[in-house]
Protein backbone atom coordinates (compact mmCIF):
# COMPACT_ATOMS: atom_id res chain seq x y z
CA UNK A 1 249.95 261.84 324.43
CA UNK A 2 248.94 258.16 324.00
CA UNK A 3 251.14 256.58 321.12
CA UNK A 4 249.29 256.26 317.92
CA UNK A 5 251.13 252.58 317.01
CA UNK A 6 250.84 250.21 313.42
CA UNK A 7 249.14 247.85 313.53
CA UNK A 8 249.41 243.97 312.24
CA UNK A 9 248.72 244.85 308.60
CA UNK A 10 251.72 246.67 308.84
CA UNK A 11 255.17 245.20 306.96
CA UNK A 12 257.43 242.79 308.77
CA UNK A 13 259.48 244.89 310.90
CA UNK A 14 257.62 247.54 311.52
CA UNK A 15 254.40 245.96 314.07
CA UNK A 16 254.80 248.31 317.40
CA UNK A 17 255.77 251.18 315.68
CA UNK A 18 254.59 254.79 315.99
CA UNK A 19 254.19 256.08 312.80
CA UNK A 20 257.12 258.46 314.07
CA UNK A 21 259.17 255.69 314.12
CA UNK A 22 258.59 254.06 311.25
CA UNK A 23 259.08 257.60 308.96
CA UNK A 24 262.55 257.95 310.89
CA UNK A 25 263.41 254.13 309.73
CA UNK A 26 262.62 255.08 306.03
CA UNK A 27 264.64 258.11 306.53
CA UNK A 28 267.38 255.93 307.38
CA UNK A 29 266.35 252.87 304.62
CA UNK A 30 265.96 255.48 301.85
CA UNK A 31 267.64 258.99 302.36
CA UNK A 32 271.19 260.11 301.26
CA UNK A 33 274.85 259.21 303.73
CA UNK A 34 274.79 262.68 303.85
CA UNK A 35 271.37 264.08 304.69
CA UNK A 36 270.09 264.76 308.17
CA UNK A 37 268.03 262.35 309.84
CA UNK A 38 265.47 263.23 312.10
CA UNK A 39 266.44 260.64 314.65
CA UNK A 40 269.97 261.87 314.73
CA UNK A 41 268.66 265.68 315.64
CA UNK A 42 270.83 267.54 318.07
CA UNK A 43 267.67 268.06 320.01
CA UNK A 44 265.62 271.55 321.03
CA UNK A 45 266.39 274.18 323.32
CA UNK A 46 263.92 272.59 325.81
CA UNK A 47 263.25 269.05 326.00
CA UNK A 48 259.83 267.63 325.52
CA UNK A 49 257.81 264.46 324.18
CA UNK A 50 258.36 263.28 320.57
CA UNK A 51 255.17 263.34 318.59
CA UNK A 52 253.85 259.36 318.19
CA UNK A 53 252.99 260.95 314.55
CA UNK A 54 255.60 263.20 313.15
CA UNK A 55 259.18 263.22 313.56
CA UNK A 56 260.85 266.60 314.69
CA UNK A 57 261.68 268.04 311.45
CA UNK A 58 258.09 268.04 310.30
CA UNK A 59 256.32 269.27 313.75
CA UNK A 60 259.33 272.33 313.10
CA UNK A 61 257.58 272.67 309.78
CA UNK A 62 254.13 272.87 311.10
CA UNK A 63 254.90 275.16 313.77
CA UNK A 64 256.43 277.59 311.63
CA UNK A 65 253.34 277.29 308.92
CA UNK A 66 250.78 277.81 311.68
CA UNK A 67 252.60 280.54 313.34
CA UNK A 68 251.98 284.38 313.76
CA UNK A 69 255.18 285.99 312.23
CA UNK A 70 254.63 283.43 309.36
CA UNK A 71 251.05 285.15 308.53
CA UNK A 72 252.47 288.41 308.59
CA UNK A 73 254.78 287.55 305.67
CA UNK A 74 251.72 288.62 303.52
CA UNK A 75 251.44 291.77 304.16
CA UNK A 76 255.20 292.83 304.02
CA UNK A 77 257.61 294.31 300.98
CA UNK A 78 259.96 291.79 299.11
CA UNK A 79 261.54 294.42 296.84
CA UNK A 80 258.93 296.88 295.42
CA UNK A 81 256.96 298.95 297.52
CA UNK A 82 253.13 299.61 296.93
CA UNK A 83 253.45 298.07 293.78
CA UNK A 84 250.19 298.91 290.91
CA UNK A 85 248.98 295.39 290.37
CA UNK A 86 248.49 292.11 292.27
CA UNK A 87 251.23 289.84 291.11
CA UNK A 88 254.11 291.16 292.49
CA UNK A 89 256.02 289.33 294.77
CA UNK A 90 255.59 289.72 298.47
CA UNK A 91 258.18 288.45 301.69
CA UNK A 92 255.19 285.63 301.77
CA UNK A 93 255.54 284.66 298.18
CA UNK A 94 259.31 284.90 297.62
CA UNK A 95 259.10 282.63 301.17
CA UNK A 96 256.76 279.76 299.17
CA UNK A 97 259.18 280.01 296.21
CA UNK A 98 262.48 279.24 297.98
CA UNK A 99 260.68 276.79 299.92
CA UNK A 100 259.64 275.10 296.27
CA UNK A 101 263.23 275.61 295.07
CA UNK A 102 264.93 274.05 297.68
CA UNK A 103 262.02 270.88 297.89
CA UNK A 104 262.90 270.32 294.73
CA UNK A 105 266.66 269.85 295.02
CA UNK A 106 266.69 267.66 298.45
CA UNK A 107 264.31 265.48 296.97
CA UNK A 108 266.57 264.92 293.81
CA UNK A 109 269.65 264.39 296.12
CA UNK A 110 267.45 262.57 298.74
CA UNK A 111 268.31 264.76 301.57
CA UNK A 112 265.50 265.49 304.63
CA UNK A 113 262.90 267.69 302.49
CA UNK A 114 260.97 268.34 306.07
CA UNK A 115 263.95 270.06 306.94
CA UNK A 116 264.79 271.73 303.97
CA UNK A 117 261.13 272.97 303.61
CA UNK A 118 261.41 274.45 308.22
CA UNK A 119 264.25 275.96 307.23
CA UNK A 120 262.80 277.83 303.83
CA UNK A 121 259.64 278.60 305.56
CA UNK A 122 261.42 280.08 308.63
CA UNK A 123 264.27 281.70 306.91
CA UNK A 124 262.67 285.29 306.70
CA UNK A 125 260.51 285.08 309.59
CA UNK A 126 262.34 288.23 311.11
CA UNK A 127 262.03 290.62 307.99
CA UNK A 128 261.23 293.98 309.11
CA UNK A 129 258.09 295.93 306.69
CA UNK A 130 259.20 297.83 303.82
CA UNK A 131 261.57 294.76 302.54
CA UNK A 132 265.54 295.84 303.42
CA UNK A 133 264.45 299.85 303.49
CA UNK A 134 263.27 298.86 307.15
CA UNK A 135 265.86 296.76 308.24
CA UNK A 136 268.37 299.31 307.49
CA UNK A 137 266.40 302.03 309.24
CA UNK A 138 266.43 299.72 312.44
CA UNK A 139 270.23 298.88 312.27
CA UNK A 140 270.86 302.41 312.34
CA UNK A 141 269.18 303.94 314.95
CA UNK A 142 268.91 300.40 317.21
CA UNK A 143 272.59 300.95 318.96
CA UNK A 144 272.07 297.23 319.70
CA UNK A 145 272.19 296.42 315.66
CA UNK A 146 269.55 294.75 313.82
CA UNK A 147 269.74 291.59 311.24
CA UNK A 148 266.94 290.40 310.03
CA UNK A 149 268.54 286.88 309.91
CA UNK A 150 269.33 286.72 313.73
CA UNK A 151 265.85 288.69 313.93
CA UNK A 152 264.30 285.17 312.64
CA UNK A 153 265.76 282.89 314.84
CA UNK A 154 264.59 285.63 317.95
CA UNK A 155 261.37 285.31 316.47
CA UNK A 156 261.14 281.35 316.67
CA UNK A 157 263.39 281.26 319.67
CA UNK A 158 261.46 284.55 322.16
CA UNK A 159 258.87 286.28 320.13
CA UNK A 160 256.36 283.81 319.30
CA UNK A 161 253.55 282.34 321.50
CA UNK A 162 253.69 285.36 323.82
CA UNK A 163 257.46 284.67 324.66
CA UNK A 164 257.43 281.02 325.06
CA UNK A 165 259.23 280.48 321.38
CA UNK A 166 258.59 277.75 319.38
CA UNK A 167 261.04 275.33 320.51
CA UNK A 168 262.29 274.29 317.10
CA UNK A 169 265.45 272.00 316.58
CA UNK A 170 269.14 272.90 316.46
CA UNK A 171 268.83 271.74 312.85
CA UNK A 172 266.56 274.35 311.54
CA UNK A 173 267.42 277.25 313.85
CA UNK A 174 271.16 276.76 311.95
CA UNK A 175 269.49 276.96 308.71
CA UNK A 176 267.61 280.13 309.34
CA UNK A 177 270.32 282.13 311.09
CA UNK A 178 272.47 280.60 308.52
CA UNK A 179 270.57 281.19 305.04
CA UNK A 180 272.26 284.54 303.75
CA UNK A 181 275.36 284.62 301.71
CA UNK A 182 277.85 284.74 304.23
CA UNK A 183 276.13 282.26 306.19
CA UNK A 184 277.84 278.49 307.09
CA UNK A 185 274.69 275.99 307.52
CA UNK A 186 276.41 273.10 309.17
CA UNK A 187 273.48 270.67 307.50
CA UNK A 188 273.62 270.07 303.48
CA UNK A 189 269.70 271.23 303.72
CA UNK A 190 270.67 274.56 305.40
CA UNK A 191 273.14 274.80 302.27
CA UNK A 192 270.34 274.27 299.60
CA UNK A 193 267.79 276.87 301.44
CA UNK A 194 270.77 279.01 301.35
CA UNK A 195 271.78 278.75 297.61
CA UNK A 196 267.77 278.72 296.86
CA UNK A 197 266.96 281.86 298.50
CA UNK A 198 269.49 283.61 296.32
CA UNK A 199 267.89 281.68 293.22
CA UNK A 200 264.69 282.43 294.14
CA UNK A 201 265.01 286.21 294.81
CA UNK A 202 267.19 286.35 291.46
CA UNK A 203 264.14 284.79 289.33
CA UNK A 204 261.29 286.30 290.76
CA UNK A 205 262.90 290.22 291.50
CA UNK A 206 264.11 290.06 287.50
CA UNK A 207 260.48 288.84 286.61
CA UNK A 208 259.11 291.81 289.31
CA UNK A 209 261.60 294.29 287.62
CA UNK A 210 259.98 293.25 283.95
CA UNK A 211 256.66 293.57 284.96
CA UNK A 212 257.78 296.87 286.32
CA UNK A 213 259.30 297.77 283.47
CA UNK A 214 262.60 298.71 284.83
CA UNK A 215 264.11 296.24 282.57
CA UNK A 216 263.31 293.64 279.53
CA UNK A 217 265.04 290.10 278.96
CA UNK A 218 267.03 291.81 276.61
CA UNK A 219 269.10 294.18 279.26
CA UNK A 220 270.70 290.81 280.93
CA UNK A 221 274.23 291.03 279.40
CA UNK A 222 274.47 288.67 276.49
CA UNK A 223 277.70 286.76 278.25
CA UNK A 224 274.93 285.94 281.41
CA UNK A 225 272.27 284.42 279.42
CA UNK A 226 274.77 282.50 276.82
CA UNK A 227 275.40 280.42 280.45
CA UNK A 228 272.08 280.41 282.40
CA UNK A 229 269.87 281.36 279.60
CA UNK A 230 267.45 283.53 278.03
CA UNK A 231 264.85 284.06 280.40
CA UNK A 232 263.34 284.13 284.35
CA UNK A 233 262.24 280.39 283.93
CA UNK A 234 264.89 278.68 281.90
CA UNK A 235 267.48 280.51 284.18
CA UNK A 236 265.19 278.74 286.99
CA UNK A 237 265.31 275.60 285.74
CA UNK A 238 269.21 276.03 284.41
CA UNK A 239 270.79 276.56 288.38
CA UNK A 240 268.24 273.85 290.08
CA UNK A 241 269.41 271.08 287.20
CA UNK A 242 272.92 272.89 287.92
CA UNK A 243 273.31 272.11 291.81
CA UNK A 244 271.54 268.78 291.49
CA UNK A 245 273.99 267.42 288.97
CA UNK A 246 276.96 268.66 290.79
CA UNK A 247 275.81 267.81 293.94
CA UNK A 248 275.09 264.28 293.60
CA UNK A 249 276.78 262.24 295.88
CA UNK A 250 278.74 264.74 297.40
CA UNK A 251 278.91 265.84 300.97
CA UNK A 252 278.32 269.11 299.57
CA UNK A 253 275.83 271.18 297.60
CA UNK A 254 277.90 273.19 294.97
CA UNK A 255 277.21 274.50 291.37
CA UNK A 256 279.68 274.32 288.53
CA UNK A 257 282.33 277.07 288.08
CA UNK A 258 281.15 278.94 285.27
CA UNK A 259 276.89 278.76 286.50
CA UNK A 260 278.53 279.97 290.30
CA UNK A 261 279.87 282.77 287.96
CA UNK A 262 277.10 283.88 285.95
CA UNK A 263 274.89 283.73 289.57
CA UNK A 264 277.49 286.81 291.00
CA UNK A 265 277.29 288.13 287.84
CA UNK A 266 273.68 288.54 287.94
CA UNK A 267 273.16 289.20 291.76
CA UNK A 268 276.02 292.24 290.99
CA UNK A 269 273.56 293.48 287.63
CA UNK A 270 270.45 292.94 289.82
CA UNK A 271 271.68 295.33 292.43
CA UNK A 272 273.44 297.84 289.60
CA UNK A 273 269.89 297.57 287.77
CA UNK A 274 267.21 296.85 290.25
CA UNK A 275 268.18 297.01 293.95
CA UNK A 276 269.60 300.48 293.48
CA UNK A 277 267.35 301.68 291.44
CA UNK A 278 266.50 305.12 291.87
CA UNK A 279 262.51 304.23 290.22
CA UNK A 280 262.28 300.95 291.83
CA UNK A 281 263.33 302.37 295.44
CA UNK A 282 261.80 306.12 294.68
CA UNK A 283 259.78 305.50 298.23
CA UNK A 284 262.36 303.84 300.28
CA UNK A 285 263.49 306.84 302.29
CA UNK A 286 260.15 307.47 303.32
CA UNK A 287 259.72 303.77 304.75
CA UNK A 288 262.85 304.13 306.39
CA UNK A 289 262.30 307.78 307.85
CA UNK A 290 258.69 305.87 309.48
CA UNK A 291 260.57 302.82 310.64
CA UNK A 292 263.00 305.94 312.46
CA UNK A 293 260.00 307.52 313.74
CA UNK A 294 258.55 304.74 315.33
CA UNK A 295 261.68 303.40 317.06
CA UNK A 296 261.63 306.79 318.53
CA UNK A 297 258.04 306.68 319.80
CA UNK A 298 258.04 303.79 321.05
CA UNK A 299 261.34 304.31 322.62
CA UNK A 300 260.43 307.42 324.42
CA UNK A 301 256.70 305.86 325.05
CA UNK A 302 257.91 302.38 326.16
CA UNK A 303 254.15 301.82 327.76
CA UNK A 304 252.50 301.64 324.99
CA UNK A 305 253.75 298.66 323.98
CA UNK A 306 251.73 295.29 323.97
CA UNK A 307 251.69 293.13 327.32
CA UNK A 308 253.83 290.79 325.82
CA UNK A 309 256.35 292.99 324.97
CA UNK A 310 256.47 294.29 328.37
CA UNK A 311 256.50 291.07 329.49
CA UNK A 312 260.24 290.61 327.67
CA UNK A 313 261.31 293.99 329.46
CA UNK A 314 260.41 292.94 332.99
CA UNK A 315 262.22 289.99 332.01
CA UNK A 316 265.84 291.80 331.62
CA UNK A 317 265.51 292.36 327.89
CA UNK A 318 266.89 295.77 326.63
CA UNK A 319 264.48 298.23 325.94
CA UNK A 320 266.21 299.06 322.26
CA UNK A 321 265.94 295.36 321.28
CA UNK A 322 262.27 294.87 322.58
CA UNK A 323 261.11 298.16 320.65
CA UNK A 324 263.08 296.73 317.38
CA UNK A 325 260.94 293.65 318.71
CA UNK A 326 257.77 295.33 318.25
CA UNK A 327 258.44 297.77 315.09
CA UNK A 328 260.05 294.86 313.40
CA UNK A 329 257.39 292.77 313.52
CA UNK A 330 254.98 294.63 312.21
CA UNK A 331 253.29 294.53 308.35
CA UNK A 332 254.36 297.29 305.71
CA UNK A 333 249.87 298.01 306.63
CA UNK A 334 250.14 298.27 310.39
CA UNK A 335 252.93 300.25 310.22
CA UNK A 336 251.71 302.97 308.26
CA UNK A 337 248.46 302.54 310.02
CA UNK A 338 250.17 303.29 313.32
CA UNK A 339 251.80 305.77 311.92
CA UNK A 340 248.99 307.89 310.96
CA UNK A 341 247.35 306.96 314.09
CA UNK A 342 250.12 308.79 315.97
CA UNK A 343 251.69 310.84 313.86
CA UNK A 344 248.56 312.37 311.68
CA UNK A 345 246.02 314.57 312.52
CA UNK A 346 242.35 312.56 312.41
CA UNK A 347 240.62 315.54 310.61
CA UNK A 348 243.44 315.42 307.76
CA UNK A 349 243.19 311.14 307.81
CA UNK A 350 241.43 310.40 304.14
């Protein structure tokens, strides 16, 4: 690519430039000590050309945006299935909101927002359909395991592009395998997608779970909302302002004591409440007995899988992971649709 370079008009300094190179010197004039710069990057599984336009964070970002498995987010479950109405949350939406969440906090601490928002955008990009329901039917009849957190950074790494992976940084790859509770980000913007997610799920699933009516404002014990407060959006607002002010100037993000306490508090009455719900998660067996089925299928039918999947099994891959490849990927709609396609009858099809 011929370098795209600034011209005369530009300030002193900065005349020969890519544009590249003059966003990684304000990331080095302007950011925090501790955020990551895109200059210092640890680099990509393969070499190849910088971009004379966008540093490395930001062509991870647009990758993942203009990518397959990202698209597919749409049509799959964040915690309700086949919900009765359009504004429930989907793995697409509750993606945008952590990615708004965590924006939002590296920009107040001045950490690397491209890489916050790569790593927020790519964290669920391995989420089977049917929310969790599926990604527990696949860890238990895969003998190979399935998580949809390593599942991601397979996706990025194997899956996408018909097997040539995306090629992203060290950077966000850590972030996205990194991003669940138990996780370790080794970059301060892996640890804000990783305390947003939580946030995120925790605002919009209680908001989901209202609109449900599995619960009102009012079922949140008293001692919860007397810390966070009273409702989905000043609870929002309450943990962002939270980490920021705690945060600040530390090589750490952290939250105080007693809002780190009311967030486990709430997590545990989300899942006592919500998560477990008998209503809520009425249908989940039967997502999970279809996930089953098609493992099986496919599995005993290893053919009838795309080219590109039997591209990764001529390759060496294991034929349980590539069929988890496959099943996995799919949207809560094409499952089902397979489904019935092998599964039911045409004359009984509605």
């Amino acid at each position: 690519m011929c370098g795209f370079r600034l011209g005369r008009d530009t300030s002193e300094g900065e005349a020969g430039m890519t544009i590249r190179e003059s966003m990684e010197q304000w990331e080095r004039d302007y950011l925090s000590p501790y955020a990551s710069l895109s200059v210092n990057s640890k680099g990509r599984l393969k070499p190849e050309e910088q971009c004379d336009i966008r540093p490395v964070f930001q062509r991870d970002r647009d990758r993942i945006l203009h990518c397959k498995a990202f698209r597919r987010l749409k049509d799959k479950t964040q915690v309700f299935l086949t919900p009765e109405g359009d504004h429930y949350r989907t793995r697409l939406t509750h993606t945008l909101e952590v990615s708004q969440t965590a924006r939002t906090i590296a920009k107040s601490l001045r950490l690397n927002e491209e890489l916050v928002e790569a790593i927020a955008l790519g964290h669920d990009l391995g989420h089977t359909p049917f929310g969790h329901a599926g990604e527990r039917a696949l860890n238990r009849v895969c003998p190979l395991g399935f998580e949809h957190s390593e599942q991601s950074v397979r996706t990025v790494d194997r899956l996408e592009k018909k097997g040539q992976g995306l090629n992203l940084t060290y950077e966000v790859r850590d972030g996205i395998l990194n991003h669940q509770t138990i996780g370790k980000p080794h970059t301060l913007e892996g640890k804000v997608v990783r305390l947003s997610d939580k946030i995120a799920y925790i605002h919009h699933d209680m908001d989901d779970a209202v609109r449900g009516g599995i619960l009102t404002e009012n079922d949140v014990p008293k001692e919860i909302r007397e810390v966070i407060g009273a409702s989905t959006t000043d609870r929002l607002d309450h943990f962002i302002h939270d980490i920021v002010t705690n945060s600040m100037g530390k090589n750490d993000i952290v939250m105080s004591k007693p809002v780190e306490e009311a967030m486990k508090q709430i997590r545990q009455f989300m899942f006592e409440r919500v998560y477990k719900n008998p209503e809520a998660k009425s249908e989940e067996s039967k997502a999970e007995m279809l996930m089953e089925t098609l493992y099986q299928h496919y599995l005993k039918h290893i053919d009838d899988l795309p080219e590109e999947f039997l591209n990764l099994l001529s390759e060496g891959e294991p034929r349980e992971r590539v069929v988890c490849d496959y099943v996995g990927a799919m949207s809560d709609r094409f499952a089902i649709a397979v489904y019935e396609e092998i599964y039911i009858p045409k004359s009984w099809q509605i």
